[in-house]
N, C-alpha and C. Protein backbone atom coordinates (compact mmCIF):
# COMPACT_ATOMS: atom_id res chain seq x y z
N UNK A 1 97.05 93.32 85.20
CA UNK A 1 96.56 94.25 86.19
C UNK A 1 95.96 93.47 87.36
N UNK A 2 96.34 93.78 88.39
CA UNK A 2 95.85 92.76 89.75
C UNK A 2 94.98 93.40 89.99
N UNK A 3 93.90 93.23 90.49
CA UNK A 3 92.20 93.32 90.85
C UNK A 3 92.59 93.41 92.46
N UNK A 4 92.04 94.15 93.04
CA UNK A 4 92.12 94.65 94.47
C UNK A 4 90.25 93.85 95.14
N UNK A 5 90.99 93.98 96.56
CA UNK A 5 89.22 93.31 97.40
C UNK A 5 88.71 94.37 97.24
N UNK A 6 88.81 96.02 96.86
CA UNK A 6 87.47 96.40 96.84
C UNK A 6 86.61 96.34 95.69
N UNK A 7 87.67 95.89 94.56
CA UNK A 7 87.51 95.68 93.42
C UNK A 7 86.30 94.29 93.34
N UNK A 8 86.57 93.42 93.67
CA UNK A 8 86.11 92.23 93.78
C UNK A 8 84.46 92.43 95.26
N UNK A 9 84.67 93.37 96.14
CA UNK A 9 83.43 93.03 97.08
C UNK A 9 82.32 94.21 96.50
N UNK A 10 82.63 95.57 95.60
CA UNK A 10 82.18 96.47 94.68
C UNK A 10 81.59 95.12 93.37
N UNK A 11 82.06 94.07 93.19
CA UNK A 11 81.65 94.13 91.76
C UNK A 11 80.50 92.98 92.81
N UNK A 12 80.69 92.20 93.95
CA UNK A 12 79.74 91.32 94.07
C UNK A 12 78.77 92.18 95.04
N UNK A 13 78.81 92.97 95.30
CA UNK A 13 77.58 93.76 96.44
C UNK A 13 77.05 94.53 95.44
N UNK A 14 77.91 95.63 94.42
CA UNK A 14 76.98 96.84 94.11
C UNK A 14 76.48 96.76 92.29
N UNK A 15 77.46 96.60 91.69
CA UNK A 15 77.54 96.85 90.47
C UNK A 15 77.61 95.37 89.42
N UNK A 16 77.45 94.25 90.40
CA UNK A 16 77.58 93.11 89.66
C UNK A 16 77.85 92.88 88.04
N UNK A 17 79.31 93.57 87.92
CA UNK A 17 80.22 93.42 86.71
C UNK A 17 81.32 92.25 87.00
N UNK A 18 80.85 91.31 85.83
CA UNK A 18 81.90 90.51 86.17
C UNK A 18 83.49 90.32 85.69
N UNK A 19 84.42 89.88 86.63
CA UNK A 19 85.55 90.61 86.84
C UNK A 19 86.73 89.36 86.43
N UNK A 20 85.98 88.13 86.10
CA UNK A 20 86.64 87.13 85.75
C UNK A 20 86.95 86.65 84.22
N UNK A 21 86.29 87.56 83.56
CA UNK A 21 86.77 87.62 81.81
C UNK A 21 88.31 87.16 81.76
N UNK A 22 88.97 88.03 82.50
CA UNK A 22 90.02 87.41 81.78
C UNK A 22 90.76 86.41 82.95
N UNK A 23 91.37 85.26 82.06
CA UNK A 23 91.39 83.94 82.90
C UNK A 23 92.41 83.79 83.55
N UNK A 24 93.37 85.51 84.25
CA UNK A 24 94.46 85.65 84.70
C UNK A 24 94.07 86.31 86.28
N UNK A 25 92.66 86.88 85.98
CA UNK A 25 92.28 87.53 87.12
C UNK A 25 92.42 87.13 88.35
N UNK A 26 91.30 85.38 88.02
CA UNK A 26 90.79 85.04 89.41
C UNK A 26 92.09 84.93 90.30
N UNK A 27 92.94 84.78 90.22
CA UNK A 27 94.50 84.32 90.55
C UNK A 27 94.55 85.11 91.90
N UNK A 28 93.69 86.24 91.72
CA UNK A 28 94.26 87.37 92.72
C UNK A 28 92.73 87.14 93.65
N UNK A 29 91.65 86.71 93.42
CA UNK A 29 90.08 86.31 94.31
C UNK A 29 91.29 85.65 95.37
N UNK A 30 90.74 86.49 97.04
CA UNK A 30 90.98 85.95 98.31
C UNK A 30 89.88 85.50 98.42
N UNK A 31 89.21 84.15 98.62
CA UNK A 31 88.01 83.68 98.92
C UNK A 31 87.96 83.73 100.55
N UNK A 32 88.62 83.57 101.30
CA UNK A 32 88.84 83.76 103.09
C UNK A 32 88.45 84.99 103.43
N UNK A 33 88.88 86.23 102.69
CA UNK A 33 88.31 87.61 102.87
C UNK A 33 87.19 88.22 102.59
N UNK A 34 86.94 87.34 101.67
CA UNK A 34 86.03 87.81 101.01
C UNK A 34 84.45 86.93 101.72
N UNK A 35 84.51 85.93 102.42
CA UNK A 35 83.65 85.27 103.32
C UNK A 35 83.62 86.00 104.17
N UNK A 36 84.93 86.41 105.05
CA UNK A 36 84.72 86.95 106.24
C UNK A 36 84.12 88.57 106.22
N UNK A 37 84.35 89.12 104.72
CA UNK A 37 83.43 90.65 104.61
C UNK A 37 81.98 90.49 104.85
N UNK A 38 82.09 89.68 103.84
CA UNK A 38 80.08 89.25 103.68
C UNK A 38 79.63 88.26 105.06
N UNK A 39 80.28 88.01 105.81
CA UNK A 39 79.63 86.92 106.74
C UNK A 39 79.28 88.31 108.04
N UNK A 40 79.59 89.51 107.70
CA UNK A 40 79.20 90.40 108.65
C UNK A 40 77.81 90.90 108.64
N UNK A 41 76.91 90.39 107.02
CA UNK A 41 75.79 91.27 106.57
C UNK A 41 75.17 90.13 106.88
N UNK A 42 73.64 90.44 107.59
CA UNK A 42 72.48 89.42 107.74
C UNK A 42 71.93 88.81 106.54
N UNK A 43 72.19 89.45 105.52
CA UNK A 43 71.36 88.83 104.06
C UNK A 43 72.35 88.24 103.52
N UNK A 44 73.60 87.94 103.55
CA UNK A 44 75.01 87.07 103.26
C UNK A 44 75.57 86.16 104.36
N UNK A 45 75.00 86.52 105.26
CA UNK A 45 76.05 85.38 106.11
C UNK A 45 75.81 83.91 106.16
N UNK A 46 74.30 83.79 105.06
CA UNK A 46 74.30 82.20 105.01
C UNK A 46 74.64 81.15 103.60
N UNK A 47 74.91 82.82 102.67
CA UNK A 47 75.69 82.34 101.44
C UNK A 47 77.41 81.99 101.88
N UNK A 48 78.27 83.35 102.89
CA UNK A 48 78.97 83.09 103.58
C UNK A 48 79.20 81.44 103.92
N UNK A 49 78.47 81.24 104.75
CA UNK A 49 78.31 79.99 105.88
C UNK A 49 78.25 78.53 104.72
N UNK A 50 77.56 78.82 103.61
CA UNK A 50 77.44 77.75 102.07
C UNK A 50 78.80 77.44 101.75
N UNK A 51 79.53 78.72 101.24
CA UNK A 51 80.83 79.01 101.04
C UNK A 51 81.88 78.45 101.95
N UNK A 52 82.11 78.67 103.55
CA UNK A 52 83.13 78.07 104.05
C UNK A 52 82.48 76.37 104.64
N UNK A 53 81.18 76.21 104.25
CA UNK A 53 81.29 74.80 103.89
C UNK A 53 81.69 73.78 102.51
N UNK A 54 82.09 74.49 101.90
CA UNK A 54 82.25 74.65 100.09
C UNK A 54 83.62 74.95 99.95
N UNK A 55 84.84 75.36 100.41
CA UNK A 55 86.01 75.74 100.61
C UNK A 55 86.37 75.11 99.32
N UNK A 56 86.37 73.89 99.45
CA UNK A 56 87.20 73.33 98.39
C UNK A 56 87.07 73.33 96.96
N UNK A 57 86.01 74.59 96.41
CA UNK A 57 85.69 74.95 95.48
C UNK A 57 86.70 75.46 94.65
N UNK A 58 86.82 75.59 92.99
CA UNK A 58 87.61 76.57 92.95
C UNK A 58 87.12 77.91 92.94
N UNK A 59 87.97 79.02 92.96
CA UNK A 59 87.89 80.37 93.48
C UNK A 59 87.00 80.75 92.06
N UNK A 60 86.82 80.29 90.97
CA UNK A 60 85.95 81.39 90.05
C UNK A 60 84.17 81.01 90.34
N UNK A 61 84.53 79.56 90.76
CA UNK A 61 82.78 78.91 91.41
C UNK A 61 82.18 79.68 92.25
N UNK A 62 83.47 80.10 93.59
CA UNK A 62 83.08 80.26 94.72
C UNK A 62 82.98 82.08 94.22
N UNK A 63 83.55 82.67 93.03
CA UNK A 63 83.18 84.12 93.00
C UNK A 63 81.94 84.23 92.36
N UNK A 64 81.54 83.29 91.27
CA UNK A 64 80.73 83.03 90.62
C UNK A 64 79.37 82.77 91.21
N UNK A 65 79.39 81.87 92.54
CA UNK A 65 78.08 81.58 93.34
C UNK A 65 77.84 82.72 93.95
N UNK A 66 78.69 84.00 94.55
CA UNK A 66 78.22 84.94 95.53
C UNK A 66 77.78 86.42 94.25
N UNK A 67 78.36 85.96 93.15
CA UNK A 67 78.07 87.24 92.02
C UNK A 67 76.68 87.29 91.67
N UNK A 68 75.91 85.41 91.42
CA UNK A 68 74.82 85.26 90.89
C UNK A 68 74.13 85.08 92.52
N UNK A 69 73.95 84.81 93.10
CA UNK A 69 73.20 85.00 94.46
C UNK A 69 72.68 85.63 95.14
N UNK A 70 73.61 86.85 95.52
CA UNK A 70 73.38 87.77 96.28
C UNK A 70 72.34 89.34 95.69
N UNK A 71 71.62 89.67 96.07
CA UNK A 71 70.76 90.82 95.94
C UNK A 71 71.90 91.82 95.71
N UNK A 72 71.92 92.41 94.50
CA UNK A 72 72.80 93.86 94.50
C UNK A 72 71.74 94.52 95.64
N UNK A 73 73.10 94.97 96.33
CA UNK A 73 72.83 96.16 97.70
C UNK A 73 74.24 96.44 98.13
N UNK A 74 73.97 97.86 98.60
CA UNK A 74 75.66 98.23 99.00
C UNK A 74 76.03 97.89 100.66
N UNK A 75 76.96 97.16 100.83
CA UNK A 75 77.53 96.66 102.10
C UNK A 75 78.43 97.04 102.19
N UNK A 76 78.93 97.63 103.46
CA UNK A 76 79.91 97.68 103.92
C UNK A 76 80.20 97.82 105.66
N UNK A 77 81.21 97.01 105.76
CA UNK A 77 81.60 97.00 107.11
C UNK A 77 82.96 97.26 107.72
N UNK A 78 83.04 98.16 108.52
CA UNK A 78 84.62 98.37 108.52
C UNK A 78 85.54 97.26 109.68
N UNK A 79 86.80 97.13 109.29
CA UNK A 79 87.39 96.22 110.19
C UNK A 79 87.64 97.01 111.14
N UNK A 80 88.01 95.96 112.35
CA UNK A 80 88.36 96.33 113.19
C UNK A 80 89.52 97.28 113.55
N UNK A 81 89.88 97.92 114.18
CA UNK A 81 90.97 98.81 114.15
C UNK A 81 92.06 98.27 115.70
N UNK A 82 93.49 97.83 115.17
CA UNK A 82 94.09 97.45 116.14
C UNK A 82 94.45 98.26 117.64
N UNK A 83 94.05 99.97 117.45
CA UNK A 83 93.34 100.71 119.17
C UNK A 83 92.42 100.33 119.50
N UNK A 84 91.41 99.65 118.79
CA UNK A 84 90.48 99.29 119.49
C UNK A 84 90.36 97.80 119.99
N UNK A 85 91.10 96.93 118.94
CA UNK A 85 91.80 95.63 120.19
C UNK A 85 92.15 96.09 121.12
N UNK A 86 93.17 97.10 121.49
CA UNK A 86 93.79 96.60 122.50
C UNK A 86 92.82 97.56 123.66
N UNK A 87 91.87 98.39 123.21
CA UNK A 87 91.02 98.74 124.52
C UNK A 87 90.12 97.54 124.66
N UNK A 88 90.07 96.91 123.61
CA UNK A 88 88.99 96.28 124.42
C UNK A 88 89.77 94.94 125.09
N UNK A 89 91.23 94.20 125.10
CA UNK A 89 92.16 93.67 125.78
C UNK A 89 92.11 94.48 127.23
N UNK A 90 91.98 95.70 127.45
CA UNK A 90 92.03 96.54 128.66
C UNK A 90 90.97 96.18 129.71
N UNK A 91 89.88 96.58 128.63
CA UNK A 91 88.53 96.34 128.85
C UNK A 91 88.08 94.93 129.74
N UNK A 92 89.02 94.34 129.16
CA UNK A 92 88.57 92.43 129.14
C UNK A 92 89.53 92.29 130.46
N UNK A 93 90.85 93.06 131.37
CA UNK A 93 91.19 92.58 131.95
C UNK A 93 90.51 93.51 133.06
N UNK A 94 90.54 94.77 132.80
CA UNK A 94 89.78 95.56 133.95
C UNK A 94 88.56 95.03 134.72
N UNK A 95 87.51 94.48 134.03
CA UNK A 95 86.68 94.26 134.31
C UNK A 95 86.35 92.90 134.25
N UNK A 96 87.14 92.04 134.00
CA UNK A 96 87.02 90.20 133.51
C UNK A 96 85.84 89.92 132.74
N UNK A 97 85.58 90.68 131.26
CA UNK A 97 84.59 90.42 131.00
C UNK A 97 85.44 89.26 129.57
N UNK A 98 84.53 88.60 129.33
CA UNK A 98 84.32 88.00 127.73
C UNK A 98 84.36 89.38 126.72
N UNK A 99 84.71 88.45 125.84
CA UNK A 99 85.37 89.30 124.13
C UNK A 99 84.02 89.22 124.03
N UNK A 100 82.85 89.11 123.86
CA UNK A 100 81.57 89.96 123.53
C UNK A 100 80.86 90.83 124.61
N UNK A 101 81.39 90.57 125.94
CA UNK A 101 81.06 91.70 126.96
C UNK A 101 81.13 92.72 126.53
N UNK A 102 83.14 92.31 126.76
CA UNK A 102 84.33 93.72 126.63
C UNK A 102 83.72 94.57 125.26
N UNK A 103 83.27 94.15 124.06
CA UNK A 103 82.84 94.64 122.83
C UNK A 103 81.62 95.92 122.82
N UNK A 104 80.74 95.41 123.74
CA UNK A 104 79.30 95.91 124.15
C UNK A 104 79.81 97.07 124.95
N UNK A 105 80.72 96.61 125.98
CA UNK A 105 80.81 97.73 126.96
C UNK A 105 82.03 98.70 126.23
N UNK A 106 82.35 98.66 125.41
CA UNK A 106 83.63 99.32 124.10
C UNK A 106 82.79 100.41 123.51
N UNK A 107 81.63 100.23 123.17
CA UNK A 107 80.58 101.15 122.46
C UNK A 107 79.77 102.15 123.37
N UNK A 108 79.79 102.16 124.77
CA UNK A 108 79.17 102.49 125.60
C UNK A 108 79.91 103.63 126.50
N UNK A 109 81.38 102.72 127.06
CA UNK A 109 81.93 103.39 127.34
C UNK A 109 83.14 105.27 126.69
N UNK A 110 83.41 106.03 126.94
CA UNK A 110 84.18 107.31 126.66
C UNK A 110 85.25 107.22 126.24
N UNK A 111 86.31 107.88 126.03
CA UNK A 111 87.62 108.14 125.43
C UNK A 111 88.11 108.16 127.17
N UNK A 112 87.82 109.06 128.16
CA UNK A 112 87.79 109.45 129.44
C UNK A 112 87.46 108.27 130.09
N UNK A 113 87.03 107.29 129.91
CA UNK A 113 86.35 106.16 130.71
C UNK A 113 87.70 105.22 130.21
N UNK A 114 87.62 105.12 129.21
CA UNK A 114 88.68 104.31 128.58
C UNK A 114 90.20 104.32 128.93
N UNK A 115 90.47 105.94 128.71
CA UNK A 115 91.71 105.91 129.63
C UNK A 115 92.32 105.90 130.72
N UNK A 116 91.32 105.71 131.91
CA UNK A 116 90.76 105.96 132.98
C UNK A 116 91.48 104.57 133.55
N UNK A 117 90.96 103.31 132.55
CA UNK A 117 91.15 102.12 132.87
C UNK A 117 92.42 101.69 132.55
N UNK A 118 92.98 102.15 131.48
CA UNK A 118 94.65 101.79 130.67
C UNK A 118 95.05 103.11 131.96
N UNK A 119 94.97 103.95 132.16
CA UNK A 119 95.45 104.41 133.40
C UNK A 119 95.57 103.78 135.07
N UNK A 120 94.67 102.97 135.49
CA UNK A 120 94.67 102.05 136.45
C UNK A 120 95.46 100.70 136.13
N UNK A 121 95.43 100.55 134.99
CA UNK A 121 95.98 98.92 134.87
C UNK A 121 97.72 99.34 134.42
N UNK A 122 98.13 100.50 134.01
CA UNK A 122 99.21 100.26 134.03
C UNK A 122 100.30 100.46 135.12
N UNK A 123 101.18 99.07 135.30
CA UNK A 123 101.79 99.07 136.73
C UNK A 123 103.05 99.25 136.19
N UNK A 124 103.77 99.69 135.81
CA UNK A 124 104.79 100.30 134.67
C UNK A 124 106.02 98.83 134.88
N UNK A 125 107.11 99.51 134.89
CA UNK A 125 108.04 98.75 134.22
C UNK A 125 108.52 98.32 132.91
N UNK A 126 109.12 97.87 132.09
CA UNK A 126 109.49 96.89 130.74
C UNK A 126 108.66 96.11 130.62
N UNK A 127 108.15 95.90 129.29
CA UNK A 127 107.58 94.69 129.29
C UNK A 127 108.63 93.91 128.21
C-alpha cells in the first residue's frame, strides 16, 4: 500500500503515528516536499532549514527527526495555484514589480483590478 504526503505530513504535524513499521513504506517518504510543506510554518522552518542542510540523510532519519521534534499542532498551507502565477506574472510586468512586490500587491488587489491589467497587457496576436 503506498502512503500518500497527506498521509506522511498528518502523521508528522497532527497525530504522530508512526508510519515506517513496515520497511517497504519509507520507499514512498518525498523528503523535498515534505521540507518545502513545513518550511512554510514559523515553528518548522528551522527543523526544515536542519533538514535541507542534512539532505544526505536517509529518508527514515530524516522522517524520524521531524516525527520526534516537532510539537504536534495542525499545519497547513495551501500551494500555490497556477491562476495565481500567472496573475501575479501580469502583476510583475504591469507594474515592474519583484516576485514579493507582485505577491503583496496579489492580496490587495480585486478580480476587477486584476483583469483590468491582463486586459491592458494583452496586445493579441499568436503566441
Amino acid at each position: 500500500m503506498k502512503i500518500e504526503l497527506k498521509d506522511w505530513l498528518n502523521s508528522i504535524n497532527f497525530n504522530k503515528e508512526n508510519l515506517i513499521e513496515d520497511p517497504h513504506a519509507i520507499k514512498d517518504y518525498p523528503p523535498y516536499i515534505i521540507n518545502r510543506c513545513l518550511s512554510g510554518h514559523i515553528d518548522a522552518i528551522m527543523y526544515a532549514n536542519e533538514m535541507n542542510m542534512h539532505h544526505h540523510l536517509d529518508k527514515d532519519l530524516q522522517y524520524s527527526f521531524y516525527l520526534n521534534s516537532l510539537r504536534k499542532r495542525k499545519r497547513f498551507s495551501p500551494w500555490l495555484r497556477k491562476d495565481k502565477v500567472t496573475d501575479l506574472e501580469c502583476i510583475k510586468e504591469y507594474y515592474g514589480y519583484s516576485n514579493e512586490k507582485a505577491s503583496q500587491a496579489l492580496k490587495i488587489l480585486t478580480t476587477e483590478q486584476i483583469n483590468y491589467i491582463k486586459q491592458r497587457l494583452d496586445i493579441g496576436g499568436h503566441k
